[in-house]
Protein backbone atom coordinates (compact mmCIF):
# COMPACT_ATOMS: atom_id res chain seq x y z
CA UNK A 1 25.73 -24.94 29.93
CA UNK A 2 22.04 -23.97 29.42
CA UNK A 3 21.04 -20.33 28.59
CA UNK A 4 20.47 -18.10 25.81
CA UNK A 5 22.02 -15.32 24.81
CA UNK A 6 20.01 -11.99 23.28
CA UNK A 7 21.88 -10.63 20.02
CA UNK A 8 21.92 -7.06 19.61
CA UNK A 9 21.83 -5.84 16.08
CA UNK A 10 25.44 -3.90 15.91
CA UNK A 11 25.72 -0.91 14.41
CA UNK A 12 27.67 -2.77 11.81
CA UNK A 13 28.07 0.61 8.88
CA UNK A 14 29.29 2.89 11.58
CA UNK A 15 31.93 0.45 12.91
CA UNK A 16 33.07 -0.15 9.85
CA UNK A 17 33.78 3.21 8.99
CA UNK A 18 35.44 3.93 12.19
CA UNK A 19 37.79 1.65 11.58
CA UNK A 20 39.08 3.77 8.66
CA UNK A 21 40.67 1.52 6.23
CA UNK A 22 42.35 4.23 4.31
CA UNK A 23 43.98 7.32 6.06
CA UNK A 24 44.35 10.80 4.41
CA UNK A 25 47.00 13.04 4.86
CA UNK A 26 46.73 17.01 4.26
CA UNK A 27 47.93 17.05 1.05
CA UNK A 28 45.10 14.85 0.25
CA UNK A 29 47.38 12.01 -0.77
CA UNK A 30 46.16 8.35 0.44
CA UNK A 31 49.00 7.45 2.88
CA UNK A 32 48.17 3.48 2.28
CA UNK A 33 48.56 2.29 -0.96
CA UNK A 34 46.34 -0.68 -2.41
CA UNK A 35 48.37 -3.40 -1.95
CA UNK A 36 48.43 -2.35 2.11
CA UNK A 37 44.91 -2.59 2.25
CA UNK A 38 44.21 -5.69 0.57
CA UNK A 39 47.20 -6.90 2.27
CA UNK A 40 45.49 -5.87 5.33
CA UNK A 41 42.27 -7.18 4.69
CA UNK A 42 43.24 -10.56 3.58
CA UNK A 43 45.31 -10.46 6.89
CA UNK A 44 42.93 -10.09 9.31
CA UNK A 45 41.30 -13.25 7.83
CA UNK A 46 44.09 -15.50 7.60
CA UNK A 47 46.84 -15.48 10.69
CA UNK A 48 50.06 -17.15 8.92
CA UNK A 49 51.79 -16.99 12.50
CA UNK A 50 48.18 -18.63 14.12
CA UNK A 51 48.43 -21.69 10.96
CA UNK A 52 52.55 -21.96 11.33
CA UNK A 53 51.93 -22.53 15.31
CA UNK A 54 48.88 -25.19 14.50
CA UNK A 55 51.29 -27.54 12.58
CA UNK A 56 52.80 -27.95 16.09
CA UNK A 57 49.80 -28.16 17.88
CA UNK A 58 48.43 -30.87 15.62
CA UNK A 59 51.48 -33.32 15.97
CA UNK A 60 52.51 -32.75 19.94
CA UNK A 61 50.99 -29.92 21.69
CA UNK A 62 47.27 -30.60 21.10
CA UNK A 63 46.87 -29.52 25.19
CA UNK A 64 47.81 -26.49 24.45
CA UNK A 65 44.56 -25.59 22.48
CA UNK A 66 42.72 -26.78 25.33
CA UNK A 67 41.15 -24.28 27.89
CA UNK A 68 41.22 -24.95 31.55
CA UNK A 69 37.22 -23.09 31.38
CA UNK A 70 34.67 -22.60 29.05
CA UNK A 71 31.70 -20.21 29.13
CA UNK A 72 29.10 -18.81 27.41
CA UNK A 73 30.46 -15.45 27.48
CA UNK A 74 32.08 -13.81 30.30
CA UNK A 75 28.79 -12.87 32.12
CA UNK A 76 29.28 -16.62 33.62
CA UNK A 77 32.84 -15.85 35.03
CA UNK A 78 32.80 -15.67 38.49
CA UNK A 79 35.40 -12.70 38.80
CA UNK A 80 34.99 -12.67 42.67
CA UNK A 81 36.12 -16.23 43.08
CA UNK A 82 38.73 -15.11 40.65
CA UNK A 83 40.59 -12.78 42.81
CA UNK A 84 40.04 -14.49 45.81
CA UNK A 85 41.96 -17.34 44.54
CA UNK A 86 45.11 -15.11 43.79
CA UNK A 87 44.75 -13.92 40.19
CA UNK A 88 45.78 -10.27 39.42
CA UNK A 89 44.17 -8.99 35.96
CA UNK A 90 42.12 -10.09 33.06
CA UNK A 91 43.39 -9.72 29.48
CA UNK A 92 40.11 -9.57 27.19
CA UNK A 93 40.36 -10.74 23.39
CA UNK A 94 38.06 -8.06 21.52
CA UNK A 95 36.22 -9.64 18.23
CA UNK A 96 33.37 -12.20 19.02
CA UNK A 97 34.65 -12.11 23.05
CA UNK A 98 33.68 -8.39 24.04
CA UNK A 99 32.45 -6.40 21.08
CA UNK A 100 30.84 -7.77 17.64
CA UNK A 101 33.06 -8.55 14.90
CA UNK A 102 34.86 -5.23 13.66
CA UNK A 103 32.73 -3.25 16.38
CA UNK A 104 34.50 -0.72 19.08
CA UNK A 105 32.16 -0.81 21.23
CA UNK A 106 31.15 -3.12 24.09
CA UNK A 107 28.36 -5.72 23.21
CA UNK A 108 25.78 -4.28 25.68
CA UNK A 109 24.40 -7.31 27.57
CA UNK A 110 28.35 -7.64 28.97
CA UNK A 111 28.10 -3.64 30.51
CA UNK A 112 27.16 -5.58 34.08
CA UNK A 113 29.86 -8.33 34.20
CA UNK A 114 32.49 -5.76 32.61
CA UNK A 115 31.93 -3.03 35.21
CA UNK A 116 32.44 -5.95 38.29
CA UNK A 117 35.28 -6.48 36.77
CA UNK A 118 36.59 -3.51 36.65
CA UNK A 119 35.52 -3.00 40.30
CA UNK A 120 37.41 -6.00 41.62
CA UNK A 121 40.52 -5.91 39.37
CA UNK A 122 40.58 -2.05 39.25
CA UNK A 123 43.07 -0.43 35.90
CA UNK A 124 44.57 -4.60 35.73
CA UNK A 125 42.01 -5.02 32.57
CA UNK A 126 43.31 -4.61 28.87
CA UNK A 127 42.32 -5.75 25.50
CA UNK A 128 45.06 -7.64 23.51
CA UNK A 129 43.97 -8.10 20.26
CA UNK A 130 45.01 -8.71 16.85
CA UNK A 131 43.12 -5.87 15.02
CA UNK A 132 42.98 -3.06 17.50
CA UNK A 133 46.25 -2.05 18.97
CA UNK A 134 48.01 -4.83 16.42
CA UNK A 135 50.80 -2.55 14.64
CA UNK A 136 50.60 -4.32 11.33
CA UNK A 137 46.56 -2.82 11.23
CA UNK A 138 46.47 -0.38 13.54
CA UNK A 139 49.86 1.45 13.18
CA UNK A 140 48.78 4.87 14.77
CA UNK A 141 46.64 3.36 17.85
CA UNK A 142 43.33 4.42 16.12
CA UNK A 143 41.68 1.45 16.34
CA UNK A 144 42.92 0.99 20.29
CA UNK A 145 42.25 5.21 21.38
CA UNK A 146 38.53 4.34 20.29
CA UNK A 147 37.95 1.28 22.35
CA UNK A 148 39.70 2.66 24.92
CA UNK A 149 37.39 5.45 25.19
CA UNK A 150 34.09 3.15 24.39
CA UNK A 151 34.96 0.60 27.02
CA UNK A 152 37.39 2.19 29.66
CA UNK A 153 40.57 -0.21 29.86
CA UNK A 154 43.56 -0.30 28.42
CA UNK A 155 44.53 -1.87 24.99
CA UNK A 156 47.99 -3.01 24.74
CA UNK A 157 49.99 -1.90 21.96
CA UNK A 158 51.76 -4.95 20.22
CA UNK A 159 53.71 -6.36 16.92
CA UNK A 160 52.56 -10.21 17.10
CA UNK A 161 49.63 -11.64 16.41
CA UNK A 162 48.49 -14.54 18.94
CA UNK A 163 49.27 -16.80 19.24
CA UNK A 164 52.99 -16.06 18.79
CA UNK A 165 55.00 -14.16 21.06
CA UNK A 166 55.90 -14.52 24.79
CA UNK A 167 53.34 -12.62 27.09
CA UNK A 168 56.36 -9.62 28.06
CA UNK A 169 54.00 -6.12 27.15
CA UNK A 170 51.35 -7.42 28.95
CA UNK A 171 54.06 -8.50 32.21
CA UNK A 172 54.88 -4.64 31.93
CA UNK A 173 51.81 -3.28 31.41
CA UNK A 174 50.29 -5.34 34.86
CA UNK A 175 53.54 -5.34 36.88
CA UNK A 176 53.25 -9.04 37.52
CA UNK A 177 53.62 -12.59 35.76
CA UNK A 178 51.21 -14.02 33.45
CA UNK A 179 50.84 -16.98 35.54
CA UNK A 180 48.74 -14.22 37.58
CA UNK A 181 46.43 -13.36 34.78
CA UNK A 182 43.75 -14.59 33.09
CA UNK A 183 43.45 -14.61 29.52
CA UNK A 184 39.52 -14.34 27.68
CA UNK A 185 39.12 -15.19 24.29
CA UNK A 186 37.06 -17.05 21.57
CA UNK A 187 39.37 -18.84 19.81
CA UNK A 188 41.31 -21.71 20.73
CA UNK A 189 44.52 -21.85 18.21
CA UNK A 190 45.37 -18.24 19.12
CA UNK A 191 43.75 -16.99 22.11
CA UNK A 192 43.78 -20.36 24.61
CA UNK A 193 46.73 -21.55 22.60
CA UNK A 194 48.63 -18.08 23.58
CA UNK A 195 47.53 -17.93 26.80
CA UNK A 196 48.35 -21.69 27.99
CA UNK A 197 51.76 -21.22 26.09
CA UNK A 198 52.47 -17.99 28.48
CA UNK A 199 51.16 -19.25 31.60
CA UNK A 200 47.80 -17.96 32.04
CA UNK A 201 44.51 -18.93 33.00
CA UNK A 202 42.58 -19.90 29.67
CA UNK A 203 38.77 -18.74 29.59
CA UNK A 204 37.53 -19.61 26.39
CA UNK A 205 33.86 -18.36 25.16
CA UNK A 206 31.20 -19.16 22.70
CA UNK A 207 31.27 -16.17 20.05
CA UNK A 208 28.96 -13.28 20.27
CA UNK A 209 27.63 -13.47 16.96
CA UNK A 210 28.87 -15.59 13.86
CA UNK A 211 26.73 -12.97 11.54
CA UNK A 212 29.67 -10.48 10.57
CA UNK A 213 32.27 -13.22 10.30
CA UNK A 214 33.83 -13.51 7.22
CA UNK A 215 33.04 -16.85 5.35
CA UNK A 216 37.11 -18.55 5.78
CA UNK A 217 36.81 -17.23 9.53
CA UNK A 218 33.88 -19.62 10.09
CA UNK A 219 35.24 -22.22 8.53
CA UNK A 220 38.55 -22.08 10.53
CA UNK A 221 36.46 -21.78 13.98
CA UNK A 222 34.11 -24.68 13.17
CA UNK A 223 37.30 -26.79 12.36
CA UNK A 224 39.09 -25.48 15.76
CA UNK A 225 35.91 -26.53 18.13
CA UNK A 226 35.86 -29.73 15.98
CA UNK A 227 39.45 -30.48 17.11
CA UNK A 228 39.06 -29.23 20.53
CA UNK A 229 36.37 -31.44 20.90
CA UNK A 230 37.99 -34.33 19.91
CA UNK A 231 40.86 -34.04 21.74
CA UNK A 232 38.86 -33.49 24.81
CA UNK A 233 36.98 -36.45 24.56
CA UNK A 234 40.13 -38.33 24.09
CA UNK A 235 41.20 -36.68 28.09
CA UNK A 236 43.76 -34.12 26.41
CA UNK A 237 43.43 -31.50 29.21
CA UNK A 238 45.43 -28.53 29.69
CA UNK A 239 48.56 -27.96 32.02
CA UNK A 240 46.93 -27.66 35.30
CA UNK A 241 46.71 -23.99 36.68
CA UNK A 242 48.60 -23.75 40.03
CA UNK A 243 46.11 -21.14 41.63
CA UNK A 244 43.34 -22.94 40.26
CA UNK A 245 43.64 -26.75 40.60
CA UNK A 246 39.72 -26.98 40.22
CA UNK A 247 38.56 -24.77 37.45
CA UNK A 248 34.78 -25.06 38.09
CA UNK A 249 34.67 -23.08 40.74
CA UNK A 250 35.42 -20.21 38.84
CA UNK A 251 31.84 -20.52 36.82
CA UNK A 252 28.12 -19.30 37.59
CA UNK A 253 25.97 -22.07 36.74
CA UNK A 254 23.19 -19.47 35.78
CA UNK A 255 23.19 -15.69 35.54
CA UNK A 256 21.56 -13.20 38.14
């Protein structure tokens, strides 16, 4: 697909401290200790349950890694054709898919294809993430009550990082199956390979900007597309997608 995309500058400092990596109680005692934050930090980088699911992926599920569409970004989703076809909600990754890397806020250019979104799939939006709204770093729903606010849909409150675990909070929080929903993300071994495990429509994009991505984070995506890539060419595709046999007519070949 042909276009280029316009990279705002985030607001990277103020982000960063909004994510508030330590968290002070009254007394004025620290309530994390060191070893949580490095822990933390180190965590957000490497995703043991994302590399202990890839072993499998490498030796018989390689299809699984594979998304039924990929886009630019989500401004070339055709959400209208979407829920015509039958599909109930979107579940948005956040880093790299709607906000910069460690950002809370919306990546501007998106504001247009966000809002139809919203307009055609109503409060059946959320964010599933593994920073914001992840218990293991975000234990008191900061991180999630400040993108909730920023973008206006729901982040879903979970324990697992993708791509393990079975797709039941976001079933409740929807009120239908995940063979109903459509799953966005940037990142094939956790979101497409979470999302095609559960049932859902896989929309993988490109990522916003590389810029803010830590150095092993890079690495890990360059060897992902290098796989996916591979295995494409080889015709790996993925399960087909019983409300959407034909996958390209859920893309705009150029944007409005």
């Amino acid at each position: 697909m042909n276009s280029s995309v316009e990279k705002e500058k985030p607001h990277y400092r103020n982000d960063v401290k909004e994510q508030g990596v330590e968290v002070i109680v009254r007394s004025g005692i620290r309530s994390n200790s060191w070893w949580a934050r490095i822990k933390a930090a180190l965590g957000q980088r490497i995703n043991v349950e994302g590399i202990s699911f890839s072993v499998g992926i490498f030796y018989k599920d390689k299809h699984l890694a594979i998304p039924h569409v990929f886009v630019q970004d989500i401004r070339y989703i055709d959400w209208a054709e979407l829920k015509r076809r039958g599909f109930e909600g979107v579940v948005f990754d956040k880093d790299n898919t709607i906000t910069v890397p460690y950002s809370l806020n919306l990546w501007s250019p998106l504001a247009s294809s966000m809002e139809q979104c919203k307009s055609l799939f109503g409060n059946n939006i959320a964010v599933f993430s593994n920073s914001a709204g992840l218990a293991e770093y975000d234990p008191d729903g900061r991180k999630a009550r400040i993108l909730e606010r920023a973008i206006g849909i729901k982040v879903i409150r979970h324990r697992l990082k993708k791509p393990a675990g079975t797709a039941e909070e976001i079933e409740r929080q929807f009120g239908c199956k995940s063979s109903r929903l459509i799953m966005v993300g940037d990142r094939p071994l956790t979101d497409i390979v979470y999302g095609n495990r559960n049932g859902f429509l896989t929309i993988l994009t490109a990522p916003l900007s590389l810029s803010q991505e830590p150095f092993i984070v890079k690495q890990v995506r360059k060897l992902e597309m290098a796989l996916v890539n591979r295995w494409s060419s080889k015709g790996i595709r993925p399960i087909s997608h019983w409300l959407l046999p034909d996958c390209q007519y859920c893309m705009k070949d150029e944007l409005l």
